[in-house]
PDB file of N, CA and C in Angstrom:
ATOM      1  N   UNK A   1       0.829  -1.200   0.000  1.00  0.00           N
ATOM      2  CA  UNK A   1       0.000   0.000   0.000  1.00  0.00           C
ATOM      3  C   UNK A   1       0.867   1.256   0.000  1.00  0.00           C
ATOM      4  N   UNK A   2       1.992   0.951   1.096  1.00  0.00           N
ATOM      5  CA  UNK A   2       2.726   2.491   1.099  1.00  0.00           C
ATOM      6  C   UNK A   2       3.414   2.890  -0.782  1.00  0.00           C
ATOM      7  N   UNK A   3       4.256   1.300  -1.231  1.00  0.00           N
ATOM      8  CA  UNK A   3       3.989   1.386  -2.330  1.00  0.00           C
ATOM      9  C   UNK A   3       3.727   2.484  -3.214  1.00  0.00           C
ATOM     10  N   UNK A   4       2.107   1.877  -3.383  1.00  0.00           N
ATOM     11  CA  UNK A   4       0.938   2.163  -4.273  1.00  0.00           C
ATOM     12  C   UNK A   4       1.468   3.917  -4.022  1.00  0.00           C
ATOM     13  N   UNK A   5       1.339   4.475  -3.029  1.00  0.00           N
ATOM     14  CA  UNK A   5       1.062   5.816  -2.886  1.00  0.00           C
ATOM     15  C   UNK A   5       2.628   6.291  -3.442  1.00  0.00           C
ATOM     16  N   UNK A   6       3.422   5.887  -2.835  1.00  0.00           N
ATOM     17  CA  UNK A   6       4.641   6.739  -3.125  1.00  0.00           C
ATOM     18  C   UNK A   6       5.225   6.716  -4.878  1.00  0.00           C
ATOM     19  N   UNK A   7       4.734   5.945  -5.568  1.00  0.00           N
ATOM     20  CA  UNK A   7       4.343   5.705  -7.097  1.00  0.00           C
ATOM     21  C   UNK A   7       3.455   6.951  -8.055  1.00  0.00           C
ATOM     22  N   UNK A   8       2.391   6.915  -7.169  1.00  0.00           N
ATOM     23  CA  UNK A   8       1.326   8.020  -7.200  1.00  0.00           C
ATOM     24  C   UNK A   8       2.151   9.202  -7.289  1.00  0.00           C
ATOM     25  N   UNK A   9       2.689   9.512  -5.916  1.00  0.00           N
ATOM     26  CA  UNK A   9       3.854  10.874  -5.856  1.00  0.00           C
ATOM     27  C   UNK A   9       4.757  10.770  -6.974  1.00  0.00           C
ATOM     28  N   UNK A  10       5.447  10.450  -7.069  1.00  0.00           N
ATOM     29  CA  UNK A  10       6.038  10.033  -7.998  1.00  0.00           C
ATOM     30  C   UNK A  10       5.935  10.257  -9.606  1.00  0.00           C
ATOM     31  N   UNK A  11       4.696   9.458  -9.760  1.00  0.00           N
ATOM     32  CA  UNK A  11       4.045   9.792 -10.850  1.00  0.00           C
ATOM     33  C   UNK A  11       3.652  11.347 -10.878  1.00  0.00           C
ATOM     34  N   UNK A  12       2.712  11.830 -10.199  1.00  0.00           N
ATOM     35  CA  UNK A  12       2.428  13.390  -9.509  1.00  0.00           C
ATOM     36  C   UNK A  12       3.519  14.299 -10.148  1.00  0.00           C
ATOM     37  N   UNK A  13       4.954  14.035  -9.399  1.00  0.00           N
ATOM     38  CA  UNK A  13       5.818  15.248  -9.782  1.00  0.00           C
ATOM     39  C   UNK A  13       6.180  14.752 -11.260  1.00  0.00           C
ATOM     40  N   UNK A  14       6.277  13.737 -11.681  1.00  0.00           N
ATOM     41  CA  UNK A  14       6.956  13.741 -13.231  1.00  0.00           C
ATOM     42  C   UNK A  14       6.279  14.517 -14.232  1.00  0.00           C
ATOM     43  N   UNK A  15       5.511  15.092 -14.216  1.00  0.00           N
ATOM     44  CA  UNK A  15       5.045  16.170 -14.540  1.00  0.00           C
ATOM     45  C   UNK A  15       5.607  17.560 -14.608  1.00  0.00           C
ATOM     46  N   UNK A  16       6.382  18.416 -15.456  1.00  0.00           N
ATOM     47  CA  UNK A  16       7.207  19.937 -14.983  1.00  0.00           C
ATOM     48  C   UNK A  16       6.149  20.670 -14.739  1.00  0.00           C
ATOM     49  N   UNK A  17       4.734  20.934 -15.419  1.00  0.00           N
ATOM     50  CA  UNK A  17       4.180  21.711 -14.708  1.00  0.00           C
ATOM     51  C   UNK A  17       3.395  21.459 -13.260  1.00  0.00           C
ATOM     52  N   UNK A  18       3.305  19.983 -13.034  1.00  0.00           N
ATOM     53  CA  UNK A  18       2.904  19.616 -12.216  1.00  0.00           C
ATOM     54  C   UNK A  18       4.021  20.165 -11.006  1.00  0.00           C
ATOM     55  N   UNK A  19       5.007  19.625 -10.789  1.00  0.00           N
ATOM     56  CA  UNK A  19       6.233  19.613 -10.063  1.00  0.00           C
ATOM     57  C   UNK A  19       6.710  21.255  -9.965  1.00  0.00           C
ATOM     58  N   UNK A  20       6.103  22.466 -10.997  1.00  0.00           N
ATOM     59  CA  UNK A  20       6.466  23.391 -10.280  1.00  0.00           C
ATOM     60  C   UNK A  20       4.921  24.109  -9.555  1.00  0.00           C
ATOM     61  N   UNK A  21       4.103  23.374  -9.893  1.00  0.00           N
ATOM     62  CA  UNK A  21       2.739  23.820  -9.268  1.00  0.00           C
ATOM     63  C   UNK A  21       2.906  23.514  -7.913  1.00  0.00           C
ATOM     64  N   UNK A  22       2.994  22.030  -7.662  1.00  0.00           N
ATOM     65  CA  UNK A  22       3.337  21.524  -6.686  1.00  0.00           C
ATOM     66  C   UNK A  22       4.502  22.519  -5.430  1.00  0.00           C
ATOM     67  N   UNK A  23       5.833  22.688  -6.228  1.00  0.00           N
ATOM     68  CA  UNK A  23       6.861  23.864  -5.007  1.00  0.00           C
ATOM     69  C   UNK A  23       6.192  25.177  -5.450  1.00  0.00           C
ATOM     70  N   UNK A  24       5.439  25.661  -6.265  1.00  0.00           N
ATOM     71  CA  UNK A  24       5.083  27.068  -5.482  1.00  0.00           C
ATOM     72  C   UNK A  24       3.798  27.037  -4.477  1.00  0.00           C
ATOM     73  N   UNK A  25       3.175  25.636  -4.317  1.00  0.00           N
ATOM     74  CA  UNK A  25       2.170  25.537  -3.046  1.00  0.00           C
ATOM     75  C   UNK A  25       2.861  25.194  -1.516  1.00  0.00           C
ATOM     76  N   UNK A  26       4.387  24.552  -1.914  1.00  0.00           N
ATOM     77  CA  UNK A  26       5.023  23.938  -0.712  1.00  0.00           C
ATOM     78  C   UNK A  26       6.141  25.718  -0.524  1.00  0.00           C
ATOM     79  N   UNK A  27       6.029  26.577  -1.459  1.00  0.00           N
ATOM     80  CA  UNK A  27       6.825  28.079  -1.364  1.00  0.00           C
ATOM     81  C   UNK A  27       5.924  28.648   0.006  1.00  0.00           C
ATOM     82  N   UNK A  28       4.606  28.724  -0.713  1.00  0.00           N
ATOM     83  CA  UNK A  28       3.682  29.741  -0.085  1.00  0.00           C
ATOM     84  C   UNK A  28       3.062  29.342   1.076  1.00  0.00           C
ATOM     85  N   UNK A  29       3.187  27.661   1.602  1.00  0.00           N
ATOM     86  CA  UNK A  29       2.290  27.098   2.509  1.00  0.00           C
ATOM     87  C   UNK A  29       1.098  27.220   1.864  1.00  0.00           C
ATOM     88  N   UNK A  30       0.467  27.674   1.851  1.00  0.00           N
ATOM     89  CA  UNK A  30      -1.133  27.568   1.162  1.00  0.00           C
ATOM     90  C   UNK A  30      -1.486  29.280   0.422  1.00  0.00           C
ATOM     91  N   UNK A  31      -1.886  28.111  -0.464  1.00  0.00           N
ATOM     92  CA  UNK A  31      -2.302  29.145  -1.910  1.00  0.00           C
ATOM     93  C   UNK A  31      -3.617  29.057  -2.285  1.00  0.00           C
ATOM     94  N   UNK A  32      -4.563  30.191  -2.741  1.00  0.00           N
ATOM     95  CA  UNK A  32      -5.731  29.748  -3.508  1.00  0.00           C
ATOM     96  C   UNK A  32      -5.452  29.368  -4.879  1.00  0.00           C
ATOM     97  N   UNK A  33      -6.780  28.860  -5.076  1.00  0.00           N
ATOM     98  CA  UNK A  33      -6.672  28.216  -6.706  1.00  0.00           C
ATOM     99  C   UNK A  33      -6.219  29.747  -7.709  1.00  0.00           C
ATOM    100  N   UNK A  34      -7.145  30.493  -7.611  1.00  0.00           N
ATOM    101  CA  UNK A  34      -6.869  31.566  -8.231  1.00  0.00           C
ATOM    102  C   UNK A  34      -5.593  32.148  -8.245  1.00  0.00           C
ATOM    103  N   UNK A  35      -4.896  32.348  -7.469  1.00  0.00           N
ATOM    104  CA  UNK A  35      -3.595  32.693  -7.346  1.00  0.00           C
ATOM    105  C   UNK A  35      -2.451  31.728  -8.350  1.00  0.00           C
ATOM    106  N   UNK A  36      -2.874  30.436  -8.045  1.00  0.00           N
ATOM    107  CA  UNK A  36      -2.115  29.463  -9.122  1.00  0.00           C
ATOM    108  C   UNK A  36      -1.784  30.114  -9.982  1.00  0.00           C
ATOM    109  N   UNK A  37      -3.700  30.073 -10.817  1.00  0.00           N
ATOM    110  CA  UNK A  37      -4.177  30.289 -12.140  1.00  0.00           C
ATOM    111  C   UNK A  37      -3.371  31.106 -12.440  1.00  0.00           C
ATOM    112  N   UNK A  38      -3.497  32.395 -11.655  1.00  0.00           N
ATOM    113  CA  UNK A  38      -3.045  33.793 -12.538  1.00  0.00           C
ATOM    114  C   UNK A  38      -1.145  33.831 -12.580  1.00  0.00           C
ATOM    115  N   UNK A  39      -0.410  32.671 -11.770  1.00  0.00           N
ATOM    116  CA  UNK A  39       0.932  32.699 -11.637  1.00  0.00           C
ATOM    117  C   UNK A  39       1.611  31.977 -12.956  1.00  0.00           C
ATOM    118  N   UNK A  40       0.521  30.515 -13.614  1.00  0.00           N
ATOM    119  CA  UNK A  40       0.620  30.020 -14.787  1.00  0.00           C
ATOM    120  C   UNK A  40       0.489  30.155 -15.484  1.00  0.00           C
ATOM    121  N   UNK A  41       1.039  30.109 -16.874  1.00  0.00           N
ATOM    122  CA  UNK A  41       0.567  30.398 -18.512  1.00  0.00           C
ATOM    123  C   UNK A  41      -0.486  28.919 -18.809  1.00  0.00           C
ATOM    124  N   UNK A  42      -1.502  28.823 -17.927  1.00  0.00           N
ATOM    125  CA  UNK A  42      -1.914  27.497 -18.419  1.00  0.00           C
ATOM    126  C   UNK A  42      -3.622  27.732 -18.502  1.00  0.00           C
ATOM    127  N   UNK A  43      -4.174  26.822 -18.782  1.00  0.00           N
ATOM    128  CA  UNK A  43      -5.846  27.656 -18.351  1.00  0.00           C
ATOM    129  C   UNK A  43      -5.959  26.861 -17.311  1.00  0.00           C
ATOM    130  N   UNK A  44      -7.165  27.285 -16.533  1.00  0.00           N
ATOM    131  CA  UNK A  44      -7.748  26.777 -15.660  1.00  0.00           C
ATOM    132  C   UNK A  44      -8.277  25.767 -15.290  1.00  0.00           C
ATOM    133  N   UNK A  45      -8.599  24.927 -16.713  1.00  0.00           N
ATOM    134  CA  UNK A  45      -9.308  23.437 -16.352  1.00  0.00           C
ATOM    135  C   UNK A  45      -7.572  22.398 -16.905  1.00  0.00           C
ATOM    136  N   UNK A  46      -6.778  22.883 -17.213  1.00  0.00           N
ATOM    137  CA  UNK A  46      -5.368  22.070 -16.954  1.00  0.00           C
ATOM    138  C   UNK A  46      -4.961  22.911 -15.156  1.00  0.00           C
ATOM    139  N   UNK A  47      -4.871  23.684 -14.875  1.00  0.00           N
ATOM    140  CA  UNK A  47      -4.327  23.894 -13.271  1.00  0.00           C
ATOM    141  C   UNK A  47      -5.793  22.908 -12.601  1.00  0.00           C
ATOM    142  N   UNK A  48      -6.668  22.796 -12.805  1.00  0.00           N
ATOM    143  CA  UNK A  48      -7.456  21.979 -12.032  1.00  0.00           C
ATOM    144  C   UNK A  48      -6.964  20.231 -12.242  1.00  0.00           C
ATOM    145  N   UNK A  49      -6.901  20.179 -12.865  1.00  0.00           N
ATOM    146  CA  UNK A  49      -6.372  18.971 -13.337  1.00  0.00           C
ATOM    147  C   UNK A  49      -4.889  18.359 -13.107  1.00  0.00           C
ATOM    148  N   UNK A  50      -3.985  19.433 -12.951  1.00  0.00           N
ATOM    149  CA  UNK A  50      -3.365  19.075 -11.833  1.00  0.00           C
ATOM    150  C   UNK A  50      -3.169  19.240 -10.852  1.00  0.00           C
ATOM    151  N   UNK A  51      -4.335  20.332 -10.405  1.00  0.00           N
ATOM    152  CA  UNK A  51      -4.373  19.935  -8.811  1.00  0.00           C
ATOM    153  C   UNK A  51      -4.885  19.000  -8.521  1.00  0.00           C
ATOM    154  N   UNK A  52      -6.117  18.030  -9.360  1.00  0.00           N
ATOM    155  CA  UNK A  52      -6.256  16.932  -8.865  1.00  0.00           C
ATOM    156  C   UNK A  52      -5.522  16.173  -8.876  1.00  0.00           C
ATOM    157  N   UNK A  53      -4.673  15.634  -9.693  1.00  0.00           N
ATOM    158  CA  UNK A  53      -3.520  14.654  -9.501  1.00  0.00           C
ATOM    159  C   UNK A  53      -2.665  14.929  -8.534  1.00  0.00           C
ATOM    160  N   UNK A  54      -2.268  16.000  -7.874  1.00  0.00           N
ATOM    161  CA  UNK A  54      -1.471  15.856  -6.815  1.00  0.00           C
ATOM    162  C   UNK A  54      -2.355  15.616  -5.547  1.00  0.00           C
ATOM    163  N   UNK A  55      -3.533  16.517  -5.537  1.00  0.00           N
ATOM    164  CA  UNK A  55      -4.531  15.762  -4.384  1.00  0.00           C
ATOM    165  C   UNK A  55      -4.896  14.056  -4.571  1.00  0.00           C
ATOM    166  N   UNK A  56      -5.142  13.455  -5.708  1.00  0.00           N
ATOM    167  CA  UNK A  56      -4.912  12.208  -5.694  1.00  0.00           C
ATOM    168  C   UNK A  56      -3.752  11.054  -4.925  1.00  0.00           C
ATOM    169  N   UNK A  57      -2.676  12.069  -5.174  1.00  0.00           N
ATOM    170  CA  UNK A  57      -1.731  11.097  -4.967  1.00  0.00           C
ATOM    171  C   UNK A  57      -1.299  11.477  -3.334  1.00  0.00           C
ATOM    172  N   UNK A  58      -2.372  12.326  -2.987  1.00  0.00           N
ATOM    173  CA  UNK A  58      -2.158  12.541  -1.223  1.00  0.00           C
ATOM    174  C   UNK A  58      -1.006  13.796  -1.108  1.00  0.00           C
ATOM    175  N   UNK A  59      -0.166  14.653  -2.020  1.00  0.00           N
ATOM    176  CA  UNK A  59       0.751  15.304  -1.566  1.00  0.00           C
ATOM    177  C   UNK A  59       0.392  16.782  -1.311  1.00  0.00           C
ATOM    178  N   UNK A  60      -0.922  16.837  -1.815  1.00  0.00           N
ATOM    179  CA  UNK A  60      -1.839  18.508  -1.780  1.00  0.00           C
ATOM    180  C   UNK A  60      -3.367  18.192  -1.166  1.00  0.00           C
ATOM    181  N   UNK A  61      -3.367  18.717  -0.109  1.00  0.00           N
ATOM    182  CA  UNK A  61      -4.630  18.875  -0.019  1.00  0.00           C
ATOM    183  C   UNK A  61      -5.196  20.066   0.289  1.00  0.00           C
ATOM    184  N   UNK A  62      -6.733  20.356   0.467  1.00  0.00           N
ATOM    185  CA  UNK A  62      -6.839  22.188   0.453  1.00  0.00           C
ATOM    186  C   UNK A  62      -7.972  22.027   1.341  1.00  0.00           C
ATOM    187  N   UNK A  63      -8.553  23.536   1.333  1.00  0.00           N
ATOM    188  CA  UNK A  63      -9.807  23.589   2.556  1.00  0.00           C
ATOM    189  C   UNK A  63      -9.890  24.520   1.834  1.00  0.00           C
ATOM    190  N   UNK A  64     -11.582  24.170   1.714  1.00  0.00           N
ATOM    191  CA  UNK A  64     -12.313  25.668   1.269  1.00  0.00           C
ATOM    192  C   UNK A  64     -12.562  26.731   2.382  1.00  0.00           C
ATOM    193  N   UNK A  65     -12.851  27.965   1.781  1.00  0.00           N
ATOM    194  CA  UNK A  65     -13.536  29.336   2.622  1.00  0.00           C
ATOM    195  C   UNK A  65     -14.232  29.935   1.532  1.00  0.00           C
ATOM    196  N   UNK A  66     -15.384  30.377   2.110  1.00  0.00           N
ATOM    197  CA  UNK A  66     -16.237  30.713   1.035  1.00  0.00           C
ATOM    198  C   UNK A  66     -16.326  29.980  -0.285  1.00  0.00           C
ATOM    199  N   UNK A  67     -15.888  30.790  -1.280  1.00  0.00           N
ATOM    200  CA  UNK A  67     -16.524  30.263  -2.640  1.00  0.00           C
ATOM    201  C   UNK A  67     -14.849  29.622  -3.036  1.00  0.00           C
ATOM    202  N   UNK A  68     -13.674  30.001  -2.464  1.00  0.00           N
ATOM    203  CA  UNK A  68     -12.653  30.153  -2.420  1.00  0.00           C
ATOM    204  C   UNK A  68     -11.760  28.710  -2.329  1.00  0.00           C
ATOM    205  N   UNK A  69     -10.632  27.842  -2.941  1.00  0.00           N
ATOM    206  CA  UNK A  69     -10.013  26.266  -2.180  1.00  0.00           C
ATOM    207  C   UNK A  69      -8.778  27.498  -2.415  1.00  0.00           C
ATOM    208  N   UNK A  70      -8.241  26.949  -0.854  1.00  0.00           N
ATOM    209  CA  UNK A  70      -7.124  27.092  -0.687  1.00  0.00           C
ATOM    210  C   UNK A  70      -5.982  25.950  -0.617  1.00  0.00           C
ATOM    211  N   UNK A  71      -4.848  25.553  -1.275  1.00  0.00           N
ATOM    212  CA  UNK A  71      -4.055  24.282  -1.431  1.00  0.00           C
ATOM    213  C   UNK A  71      -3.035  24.211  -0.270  1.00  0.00           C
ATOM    214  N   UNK A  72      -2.631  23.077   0.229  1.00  0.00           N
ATOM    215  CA  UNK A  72      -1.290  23.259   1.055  1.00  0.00           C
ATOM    216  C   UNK A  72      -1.003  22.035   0.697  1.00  0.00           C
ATOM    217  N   UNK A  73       0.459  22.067   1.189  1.00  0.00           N
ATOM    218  CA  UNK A  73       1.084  20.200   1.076  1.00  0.00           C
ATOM    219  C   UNK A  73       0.770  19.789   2.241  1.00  0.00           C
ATOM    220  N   UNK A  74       0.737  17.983   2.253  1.00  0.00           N
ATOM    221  CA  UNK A  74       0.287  17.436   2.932  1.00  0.00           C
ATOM    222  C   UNK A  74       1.618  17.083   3.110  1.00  0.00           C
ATOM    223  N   UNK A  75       2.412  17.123   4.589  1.00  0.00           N
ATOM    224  CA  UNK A  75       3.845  17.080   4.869  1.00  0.00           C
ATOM    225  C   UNK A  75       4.169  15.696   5.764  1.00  0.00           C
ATOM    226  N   UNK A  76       3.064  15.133   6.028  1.00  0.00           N
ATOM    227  CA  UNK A  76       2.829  13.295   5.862  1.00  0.00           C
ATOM    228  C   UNK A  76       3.233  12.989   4.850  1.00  0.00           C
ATOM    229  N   UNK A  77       2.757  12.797   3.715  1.00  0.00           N
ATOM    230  CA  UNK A  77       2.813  12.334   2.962  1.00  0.00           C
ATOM    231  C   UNK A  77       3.819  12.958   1.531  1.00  0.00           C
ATOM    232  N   UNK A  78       4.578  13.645   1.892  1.00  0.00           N
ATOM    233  CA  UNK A  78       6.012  14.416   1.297  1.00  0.00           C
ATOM    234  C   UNK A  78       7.136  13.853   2.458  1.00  0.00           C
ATOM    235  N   UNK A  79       6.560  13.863   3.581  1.00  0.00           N
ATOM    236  CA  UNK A  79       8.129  13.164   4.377  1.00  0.00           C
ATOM    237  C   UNK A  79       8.481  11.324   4.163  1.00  0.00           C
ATOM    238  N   UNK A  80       7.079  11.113   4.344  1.00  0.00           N
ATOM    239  CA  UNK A  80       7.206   9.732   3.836  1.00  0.00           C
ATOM    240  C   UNK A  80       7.526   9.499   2.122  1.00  0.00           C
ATOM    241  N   UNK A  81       7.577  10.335   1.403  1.00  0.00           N
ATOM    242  CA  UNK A  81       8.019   9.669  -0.041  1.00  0.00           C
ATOM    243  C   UNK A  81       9.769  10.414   0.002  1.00  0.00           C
ATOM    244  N   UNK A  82      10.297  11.484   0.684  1.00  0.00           N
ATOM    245  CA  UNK A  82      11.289  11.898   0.935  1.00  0.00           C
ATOM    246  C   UNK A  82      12.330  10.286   1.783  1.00  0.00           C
ATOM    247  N   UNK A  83      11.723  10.463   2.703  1.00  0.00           N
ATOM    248  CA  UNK A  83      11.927   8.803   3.456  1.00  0.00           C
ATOM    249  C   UNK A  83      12.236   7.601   2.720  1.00  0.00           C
ATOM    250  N   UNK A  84      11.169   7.428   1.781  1.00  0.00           N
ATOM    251  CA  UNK A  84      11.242   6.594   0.945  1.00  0.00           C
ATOM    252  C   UNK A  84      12.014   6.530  -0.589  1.00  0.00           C
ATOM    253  N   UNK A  85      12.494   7.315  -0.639  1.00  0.00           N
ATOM    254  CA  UNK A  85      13.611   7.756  -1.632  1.00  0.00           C
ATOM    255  C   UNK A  85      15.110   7.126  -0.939  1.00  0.00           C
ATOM    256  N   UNK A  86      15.242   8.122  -0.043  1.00  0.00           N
ATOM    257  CA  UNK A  86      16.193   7.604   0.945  1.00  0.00           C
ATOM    258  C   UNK A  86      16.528   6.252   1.269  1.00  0.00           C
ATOM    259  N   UNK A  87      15.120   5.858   1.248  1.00  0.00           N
ATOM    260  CA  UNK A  87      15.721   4.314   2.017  1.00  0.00           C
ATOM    261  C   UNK A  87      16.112   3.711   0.682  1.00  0.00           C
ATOM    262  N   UNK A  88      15.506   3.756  -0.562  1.00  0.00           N
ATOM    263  CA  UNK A  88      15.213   2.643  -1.778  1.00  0.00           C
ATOM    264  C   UNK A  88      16.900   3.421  -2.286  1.00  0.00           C
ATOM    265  N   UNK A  89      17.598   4.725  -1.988  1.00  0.00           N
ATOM    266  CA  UNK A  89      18.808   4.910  -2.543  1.00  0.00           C
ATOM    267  C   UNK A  89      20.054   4.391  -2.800  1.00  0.00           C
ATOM    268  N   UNK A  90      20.945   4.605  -3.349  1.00  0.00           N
ATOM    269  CA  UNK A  90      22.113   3.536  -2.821  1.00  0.00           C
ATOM    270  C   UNK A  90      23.109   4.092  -1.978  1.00  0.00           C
TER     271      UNK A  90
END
């Protein structure tokens, strides 16, 4: 299972726009969606789309306010694939 997930991550950052979406949410601690949007040359239903894949793979998760999602990393689940790099290294 731990596996399965750290694959997911994995998969998640191999992505460049994913992987810099991803460190400017782990820059800011928590970001709104909108803020992404307007930081990327990308549209909005690709930044949604990878925010779901990194919320999929457990390394982003967010909390709404108002009409508003705000993103943060989930630092469980970034220490454990950090961990797990480490250990699988030579």
């Amino acid at each position: 299972k731990d596996l399965k997930q750290i694959v997911k991550v994995a998969k998640a950052l191999a992505d460049e726009s994913r992987f810099k979406i991803f460190t400017t949410i782990s820059e800011k601690g928590e970001i709104a969606c909108k803020e992404i949007t307007s930081m990327f040359n990308l549209t909005q239903p690709t930044i949604s789309h990878h925010l779901k894949v990194l919320m999929e793979s457990g390394l982003v998760s967010f909390r709404k306010e108002g009409q508003w999602s705000y993103f943060y990393v989930n630092k469980e689940v970034l220490d454990k694939y950090v961990a797990s790099l480490a250990e699988h290294g030579t």
